[in-house]
Protein backbone atom coordinates (compact mmCIF):
# COMPACT_ATOMS: atom_id res chain seq x y z
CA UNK A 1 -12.01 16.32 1.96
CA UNK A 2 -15.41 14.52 2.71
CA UNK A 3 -16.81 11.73 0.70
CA UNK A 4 -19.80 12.12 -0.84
CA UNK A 5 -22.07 9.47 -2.36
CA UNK A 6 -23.91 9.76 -5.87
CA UNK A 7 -27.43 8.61 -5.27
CA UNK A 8 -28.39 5.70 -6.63
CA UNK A 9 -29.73 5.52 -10.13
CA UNK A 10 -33.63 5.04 -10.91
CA UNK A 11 -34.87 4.23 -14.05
CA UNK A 12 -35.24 7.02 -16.52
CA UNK A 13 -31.87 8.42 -15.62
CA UNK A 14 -29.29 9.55 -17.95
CA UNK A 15 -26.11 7.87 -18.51
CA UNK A 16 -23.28 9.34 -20.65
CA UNK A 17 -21.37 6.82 -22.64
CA UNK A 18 -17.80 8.39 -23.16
CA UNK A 19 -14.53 7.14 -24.14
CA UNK A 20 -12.02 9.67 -22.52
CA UNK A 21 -8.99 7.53 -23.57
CA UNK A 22 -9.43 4.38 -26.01
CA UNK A 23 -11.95 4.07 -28.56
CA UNK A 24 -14.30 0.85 -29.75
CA UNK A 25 -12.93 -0.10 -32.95
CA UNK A 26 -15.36 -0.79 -35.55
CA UNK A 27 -15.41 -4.48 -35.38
CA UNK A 28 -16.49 -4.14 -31.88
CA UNK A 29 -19.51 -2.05 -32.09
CA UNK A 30 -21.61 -4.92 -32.13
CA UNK A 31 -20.53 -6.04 -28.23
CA UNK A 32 -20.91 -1.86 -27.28
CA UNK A 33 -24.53 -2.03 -28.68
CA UNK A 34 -25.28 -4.74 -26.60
CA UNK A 35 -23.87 -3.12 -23.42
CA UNK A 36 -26.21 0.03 -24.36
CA UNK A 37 -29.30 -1.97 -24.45
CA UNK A 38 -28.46 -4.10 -21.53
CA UNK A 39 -28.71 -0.37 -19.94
CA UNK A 40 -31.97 1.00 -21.48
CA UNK A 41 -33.23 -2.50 -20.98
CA UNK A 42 -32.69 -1.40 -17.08
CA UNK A 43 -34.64 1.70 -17.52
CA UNK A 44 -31.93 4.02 -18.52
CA UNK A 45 -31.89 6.58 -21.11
CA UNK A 46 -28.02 6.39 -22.93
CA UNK A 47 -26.28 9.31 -24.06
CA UNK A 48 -23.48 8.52 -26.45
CA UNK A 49 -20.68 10.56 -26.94
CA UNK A 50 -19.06 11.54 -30.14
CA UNK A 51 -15.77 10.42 -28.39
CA UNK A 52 -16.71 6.65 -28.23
CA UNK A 53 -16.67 4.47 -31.90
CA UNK A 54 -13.85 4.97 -33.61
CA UNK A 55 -9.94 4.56 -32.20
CA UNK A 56 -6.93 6.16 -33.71
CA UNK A 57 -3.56 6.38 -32.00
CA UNK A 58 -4.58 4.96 -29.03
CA UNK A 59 -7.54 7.08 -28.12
CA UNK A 60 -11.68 7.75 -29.40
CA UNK A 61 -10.42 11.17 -30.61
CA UNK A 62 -7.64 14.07 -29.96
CA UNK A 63 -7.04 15.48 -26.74
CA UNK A 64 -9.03 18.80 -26.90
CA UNK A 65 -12.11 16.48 -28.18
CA UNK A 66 -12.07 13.96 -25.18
CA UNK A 67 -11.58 16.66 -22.76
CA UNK A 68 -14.36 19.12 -23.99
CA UNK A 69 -17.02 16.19 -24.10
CA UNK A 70 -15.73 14.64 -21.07
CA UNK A 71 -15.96 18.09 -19.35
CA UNK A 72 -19.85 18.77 -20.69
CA UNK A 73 -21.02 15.24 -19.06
CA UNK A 74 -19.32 15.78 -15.77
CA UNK A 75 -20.92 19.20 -15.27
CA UNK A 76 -24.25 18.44 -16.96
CA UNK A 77 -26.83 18.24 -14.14
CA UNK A 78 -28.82 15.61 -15.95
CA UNK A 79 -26.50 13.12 -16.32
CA UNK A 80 -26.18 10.89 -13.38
CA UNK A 81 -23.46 8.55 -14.21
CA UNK A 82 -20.61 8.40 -16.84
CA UNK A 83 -19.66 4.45 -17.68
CA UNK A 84 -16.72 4.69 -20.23
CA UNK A 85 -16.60 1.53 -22.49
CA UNK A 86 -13.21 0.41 -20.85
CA UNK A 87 -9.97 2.26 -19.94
CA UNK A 88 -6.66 2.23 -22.66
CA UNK A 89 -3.51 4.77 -22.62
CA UNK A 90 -4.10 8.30 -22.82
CA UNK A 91 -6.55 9.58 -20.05
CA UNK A 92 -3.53 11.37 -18.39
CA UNK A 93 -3.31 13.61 -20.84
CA UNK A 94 -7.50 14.96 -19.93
CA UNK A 95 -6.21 15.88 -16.02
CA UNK A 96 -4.69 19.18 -16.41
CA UNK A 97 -7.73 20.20 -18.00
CA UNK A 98 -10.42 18.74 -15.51
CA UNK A 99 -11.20 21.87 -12.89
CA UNK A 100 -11.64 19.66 -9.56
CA UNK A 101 -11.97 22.48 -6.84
CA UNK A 102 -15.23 23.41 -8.98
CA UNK A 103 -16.37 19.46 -9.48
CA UNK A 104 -16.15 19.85 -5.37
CA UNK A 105 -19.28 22.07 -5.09
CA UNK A 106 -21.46 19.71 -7.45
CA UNK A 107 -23.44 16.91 -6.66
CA UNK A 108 -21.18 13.83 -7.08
CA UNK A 109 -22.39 11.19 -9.97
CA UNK A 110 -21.20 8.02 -10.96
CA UNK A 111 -18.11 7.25 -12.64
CA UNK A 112 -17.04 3.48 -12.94
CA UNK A 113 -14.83 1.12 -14.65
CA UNK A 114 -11.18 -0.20 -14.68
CA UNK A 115 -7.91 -0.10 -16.14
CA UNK A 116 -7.28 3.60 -17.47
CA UNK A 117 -10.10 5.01 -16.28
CA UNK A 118 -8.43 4.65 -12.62
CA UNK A 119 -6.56 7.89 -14.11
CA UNK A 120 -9.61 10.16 -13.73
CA UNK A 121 -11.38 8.33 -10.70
CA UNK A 122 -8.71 8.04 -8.10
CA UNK A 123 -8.05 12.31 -8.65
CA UNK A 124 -12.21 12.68 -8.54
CA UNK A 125 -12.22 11.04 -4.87
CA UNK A 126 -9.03 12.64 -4.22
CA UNK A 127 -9.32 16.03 -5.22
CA UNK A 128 -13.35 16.88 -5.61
CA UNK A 129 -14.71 14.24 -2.99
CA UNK A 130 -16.31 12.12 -5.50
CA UNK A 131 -17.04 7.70 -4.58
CA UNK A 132 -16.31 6.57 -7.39
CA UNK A 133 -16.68 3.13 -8.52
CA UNK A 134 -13.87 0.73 -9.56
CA UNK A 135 -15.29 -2.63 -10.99
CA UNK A 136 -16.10 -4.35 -14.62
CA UNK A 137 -16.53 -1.42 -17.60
CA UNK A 138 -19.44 -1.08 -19.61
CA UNK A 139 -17.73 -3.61 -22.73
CA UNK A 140 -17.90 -6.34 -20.12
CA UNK A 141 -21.74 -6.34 -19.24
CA UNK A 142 -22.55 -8.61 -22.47
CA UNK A 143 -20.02 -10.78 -21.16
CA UNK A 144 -21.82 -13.32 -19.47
CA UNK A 145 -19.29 -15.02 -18.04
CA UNK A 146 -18.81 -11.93 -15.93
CA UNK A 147 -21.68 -12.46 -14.36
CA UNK A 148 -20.52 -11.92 -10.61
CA UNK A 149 -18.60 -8.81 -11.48
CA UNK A 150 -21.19 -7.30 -13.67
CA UNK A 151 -24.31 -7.70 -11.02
CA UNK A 152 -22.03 -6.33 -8.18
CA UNK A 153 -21.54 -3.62 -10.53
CA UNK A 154 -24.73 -3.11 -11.66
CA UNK A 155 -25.98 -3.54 -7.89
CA UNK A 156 -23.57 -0.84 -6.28
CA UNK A 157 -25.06 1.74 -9.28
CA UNK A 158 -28.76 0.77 -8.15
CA UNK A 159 -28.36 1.05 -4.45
CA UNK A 160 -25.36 2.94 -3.49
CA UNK A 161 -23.00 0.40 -2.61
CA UNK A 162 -21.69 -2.66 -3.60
CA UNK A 163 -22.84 -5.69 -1.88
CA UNK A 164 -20.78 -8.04 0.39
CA UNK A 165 -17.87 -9.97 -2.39
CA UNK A 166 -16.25 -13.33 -1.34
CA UNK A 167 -13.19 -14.41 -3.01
CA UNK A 168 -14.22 -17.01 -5.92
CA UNK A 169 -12.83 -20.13 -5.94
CA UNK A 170 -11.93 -20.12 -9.66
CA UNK A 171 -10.50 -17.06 -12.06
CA UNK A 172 -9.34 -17.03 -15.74
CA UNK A 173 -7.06 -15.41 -17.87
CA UNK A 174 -7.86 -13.24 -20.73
CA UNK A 175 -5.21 -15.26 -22.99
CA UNK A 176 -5.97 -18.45 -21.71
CA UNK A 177 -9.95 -19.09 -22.25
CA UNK A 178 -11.58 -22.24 -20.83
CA UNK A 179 -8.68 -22.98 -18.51
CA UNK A 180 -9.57 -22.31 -14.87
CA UNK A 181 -7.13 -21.97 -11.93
CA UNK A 182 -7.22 -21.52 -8.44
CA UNK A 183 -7.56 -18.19 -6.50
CA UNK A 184 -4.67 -17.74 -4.34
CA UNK A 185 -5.59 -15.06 -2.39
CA UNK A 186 -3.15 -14.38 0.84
CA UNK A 187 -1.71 -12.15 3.15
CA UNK A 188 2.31 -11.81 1.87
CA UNK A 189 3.96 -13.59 4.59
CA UNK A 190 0.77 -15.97 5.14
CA UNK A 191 -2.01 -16.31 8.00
CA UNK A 192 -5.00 -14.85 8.02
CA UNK A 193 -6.00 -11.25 9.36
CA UNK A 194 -8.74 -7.98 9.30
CA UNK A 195 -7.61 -4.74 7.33
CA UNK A 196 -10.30 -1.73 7.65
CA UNK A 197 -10.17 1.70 6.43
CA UNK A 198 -11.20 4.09 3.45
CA UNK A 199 -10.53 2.40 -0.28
CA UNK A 200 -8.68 4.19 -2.82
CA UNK A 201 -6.88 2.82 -5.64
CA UNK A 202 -6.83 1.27 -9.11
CA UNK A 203 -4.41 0.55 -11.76
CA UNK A 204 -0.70 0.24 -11.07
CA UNK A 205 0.26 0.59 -14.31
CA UNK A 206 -1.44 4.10 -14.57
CA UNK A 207 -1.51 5.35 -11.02
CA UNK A 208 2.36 4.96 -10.11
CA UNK A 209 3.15 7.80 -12.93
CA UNK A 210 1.08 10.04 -10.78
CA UNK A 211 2.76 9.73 -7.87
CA UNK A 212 4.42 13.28 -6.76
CA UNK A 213 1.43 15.11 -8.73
CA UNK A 214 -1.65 16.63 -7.69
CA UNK A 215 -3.48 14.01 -8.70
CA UNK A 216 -2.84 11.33 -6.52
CA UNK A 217 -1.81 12.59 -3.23
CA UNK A 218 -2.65 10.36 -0.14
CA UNK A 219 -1.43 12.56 2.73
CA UNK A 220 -5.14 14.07 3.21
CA UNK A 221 -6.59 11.13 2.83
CA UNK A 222 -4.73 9.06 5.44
CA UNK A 223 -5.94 11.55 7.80
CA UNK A 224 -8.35 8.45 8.84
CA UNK A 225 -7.31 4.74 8.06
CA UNK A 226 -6.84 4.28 4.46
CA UNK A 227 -6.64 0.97 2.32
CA UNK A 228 -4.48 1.10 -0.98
CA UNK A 229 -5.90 -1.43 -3.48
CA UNK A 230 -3.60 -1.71 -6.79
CA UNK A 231 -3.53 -4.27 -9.37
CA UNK A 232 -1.38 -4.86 -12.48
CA UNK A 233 -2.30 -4.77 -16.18
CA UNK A 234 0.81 -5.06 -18.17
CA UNK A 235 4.08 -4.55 -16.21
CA UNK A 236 6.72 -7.56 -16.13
CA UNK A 237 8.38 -8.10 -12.29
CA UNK A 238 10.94 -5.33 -12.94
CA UNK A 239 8.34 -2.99 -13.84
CA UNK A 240 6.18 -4.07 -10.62
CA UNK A 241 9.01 -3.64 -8.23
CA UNK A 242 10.06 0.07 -9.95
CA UNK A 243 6.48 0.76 -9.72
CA UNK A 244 5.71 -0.28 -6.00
CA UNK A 245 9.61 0.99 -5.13
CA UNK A 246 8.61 4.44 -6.22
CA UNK A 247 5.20 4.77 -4.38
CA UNK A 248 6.87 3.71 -1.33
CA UNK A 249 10.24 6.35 -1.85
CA UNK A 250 7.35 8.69 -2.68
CA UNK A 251 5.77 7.67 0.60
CA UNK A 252 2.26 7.21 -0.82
CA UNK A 253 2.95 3.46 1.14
CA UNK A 254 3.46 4.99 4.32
CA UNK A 255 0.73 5.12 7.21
CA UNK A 256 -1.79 2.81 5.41
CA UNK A 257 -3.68 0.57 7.44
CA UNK A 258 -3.30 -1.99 5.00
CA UNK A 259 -2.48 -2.52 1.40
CA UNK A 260 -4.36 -4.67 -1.42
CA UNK A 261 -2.99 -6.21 -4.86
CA UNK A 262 -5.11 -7.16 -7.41
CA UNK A 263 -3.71 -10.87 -9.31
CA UNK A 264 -1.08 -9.62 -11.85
CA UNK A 265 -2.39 -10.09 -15.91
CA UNK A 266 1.29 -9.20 -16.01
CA UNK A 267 3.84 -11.51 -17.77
CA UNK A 268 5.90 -13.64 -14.74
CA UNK A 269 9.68 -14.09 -14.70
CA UNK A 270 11.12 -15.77 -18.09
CA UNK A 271 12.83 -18.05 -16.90
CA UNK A 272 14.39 -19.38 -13.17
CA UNK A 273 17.05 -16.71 -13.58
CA UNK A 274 14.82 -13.83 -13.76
CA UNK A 275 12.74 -11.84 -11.01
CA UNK A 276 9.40 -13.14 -10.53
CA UNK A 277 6.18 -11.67 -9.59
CA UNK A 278 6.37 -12.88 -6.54
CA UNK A 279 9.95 -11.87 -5.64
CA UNK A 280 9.10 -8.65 -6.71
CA UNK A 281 6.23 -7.79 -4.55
CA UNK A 282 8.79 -9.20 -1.69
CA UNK A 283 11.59 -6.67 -2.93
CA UNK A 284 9.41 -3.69 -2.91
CA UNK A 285 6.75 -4.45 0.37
CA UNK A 286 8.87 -6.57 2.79
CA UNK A 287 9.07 -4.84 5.94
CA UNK A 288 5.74 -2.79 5.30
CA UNK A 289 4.50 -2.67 9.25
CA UNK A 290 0.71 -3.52 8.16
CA UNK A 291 -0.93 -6.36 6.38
CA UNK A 292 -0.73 -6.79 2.80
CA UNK A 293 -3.00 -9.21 0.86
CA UNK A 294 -1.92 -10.32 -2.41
CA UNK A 295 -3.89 -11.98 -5.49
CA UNK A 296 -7.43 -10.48 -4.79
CA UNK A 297 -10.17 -10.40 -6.97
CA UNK A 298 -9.23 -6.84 -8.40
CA UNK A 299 -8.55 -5.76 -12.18
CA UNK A 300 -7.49 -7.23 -15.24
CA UNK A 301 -7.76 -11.31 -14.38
CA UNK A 302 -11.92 -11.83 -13.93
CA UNK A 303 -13.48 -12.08 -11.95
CA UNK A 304 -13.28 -9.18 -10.27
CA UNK A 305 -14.96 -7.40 -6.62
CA UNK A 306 -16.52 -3.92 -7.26
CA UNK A 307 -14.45 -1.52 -4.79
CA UNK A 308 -15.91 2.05 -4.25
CA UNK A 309 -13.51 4.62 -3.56
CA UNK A 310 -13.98 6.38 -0.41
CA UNK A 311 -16.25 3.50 1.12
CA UNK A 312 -14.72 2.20 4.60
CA UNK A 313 -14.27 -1.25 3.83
CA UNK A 314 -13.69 -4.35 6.27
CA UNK A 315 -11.20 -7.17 4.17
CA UNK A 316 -10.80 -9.95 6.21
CA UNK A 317 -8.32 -12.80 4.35
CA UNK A 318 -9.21 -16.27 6.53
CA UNK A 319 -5.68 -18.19 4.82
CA UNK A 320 -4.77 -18.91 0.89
CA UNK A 321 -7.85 -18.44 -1.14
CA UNK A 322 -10.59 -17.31 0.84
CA UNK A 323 -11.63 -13.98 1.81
CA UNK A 324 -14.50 -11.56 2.05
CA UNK A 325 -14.76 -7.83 1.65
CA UNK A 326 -17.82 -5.94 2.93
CA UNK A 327 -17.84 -1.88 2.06
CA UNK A 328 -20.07 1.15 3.66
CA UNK A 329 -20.56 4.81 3.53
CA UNK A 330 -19.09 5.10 7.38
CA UNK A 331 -16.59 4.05 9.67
């Protein structure tokens, strides 16, 4: 299916705030008011959802709820973007209900974010031809820390595309504030090298349950050189390897020109007797017959590149912990 592009956003367009799987909990509504002004402060008119500020097992609202008002902003013609506050569990559960083949004949708008909300965007550029854009969520823009992430965000919204990302030289950890560390980025085996194709991706943890659905099949999409870019939220090194094992049985691994992974926020092996990270990645890619960079700037460890699905996209890794990734509408 072709790509297509949302237009950029001008001031004085709409921009549905929705949570289609977790909620903000009360105690955080403070943060989510910030991240709406930062928007009108940009020119934007905000339309909340009723499916945003509260959270009760696991999710804004029931099911039906989060499906009807997600539905009514993706086929309203005057919104132009939908920026959930951040991803969480339960956006699975929305897909049988989304009708893609008709979300194929509209205009494409924005969708962007992380984590869960990989669930919806990876089908949307799949199945209905949508970009869509994976980088920071909405909860992150008062963040300013997350500067870098947030203005290649914000930039990608505003013109179309997200600028040219180098690999920082420092990240964090969530759990681990004020402590720095260096990036490690790399191709598995070492050296340097050039990957191009067409991005797709997003979260392991939430994407590898789809494989052998509807809703993430790759086999169109390789029809033209492809780039998988995953990255891990919560899954210890037995959980990485089933997941990554399974995509490749599944043969969503196969003819790729090249595959990405995000730095795991994962928990590493326990103890010297126990799989690590990095073992598993070896058990479940070695012998892959194209490159496969590891420890990008993608997902849940900041900071983090803005990748827009269905962009062709140039990675080039130069050795451990530099690289640059440049993205465009065309080959």
């Amino acid at each position: 299916m072709p790509i297509r592009f949302p237009a950029p956003l001008q001031p004085g367009d709409a921009i549905a705030v929705t949570a289609f799987s977790s909620g903000v909990h009360p105690q955080l509504h403070g943060r989510l008011d910030d991240a709406l002004n930062e928007l009108r402060a940009r020119g934007y008119r905000v339309e909340e959802g009723e499916c945003l500020r509260d959270e009760k097992h696991d999710a804004s609202a029931p099911a039906a709820a989060r499906l009807a008002e997600l539905r009514r902003f993706l086929f309203d013609p005057g919104i132009r973007a939908i920026l959930p506050p951040w991803g969480g569990e339960r956006a699975i559960e929305l897909l049988p209900g989304l009708d893609f083949a008709a979300l194929a004949e509209l205009p494409p708008k924005w969708v962007a974010g992380f984590s869960d909300v990989s669930t919806l965007m990876a089908p949307l550029t799949l199945r209905a031809g949508w970009a869509t854009l994976h980088g920071p969520n909405l909860m992150d823009l008062p963040l300013k820390d997350r500067a870098f992430g947030n203005e290649a965000l914000l930039a990608a919204l505003e013109t179309g595309l997200p600028p040219a990302q180098a690999q920082r030289g420092r990240y964090w950890r969530w759990d681990e504030p004020g402590r720095q560390f260096a990036n490690r980025v790399r191709l598995l085996g070492g050296g340097s090298g050039k990957i191009e194709g067409r991005l797709i991706g997003g979260c392991l943890d939430v994407l590898a349950p789809l494989q052998g659905t509807p809703y993430f099949d790759l086999d169109a999409f390789k029809a033209e050189p492809a780039i998988l870019y995953l990255e891990n939220c919560e899954l210890a090194p037995c959980g990485v390897l089933r997941a990554l094992a399974g995509l490749r049985l599944s043969g969503a691994l196969d003819g790729l020109a090249g595959l990405v992974l995000g730095r795991s926020s994962g928990p590493d092996a326990a103890d010297g007797d126990a799989l690590s990270y990095e073992g598993a990645l070896r058990a479940a890619l070695d012998g892959l017959p194209y490159p496969v960079a590891v420890d990008a700037d993608i997902g849940h460890v900041p900071p983090q590149w803005s990748l827009l699905n269905g962009a062709w996209a140039t990675l080039e890794v130069f050795g451990e912990g530099e690289a640059r990734l440049e993205q465009r509408a065309a080959s």
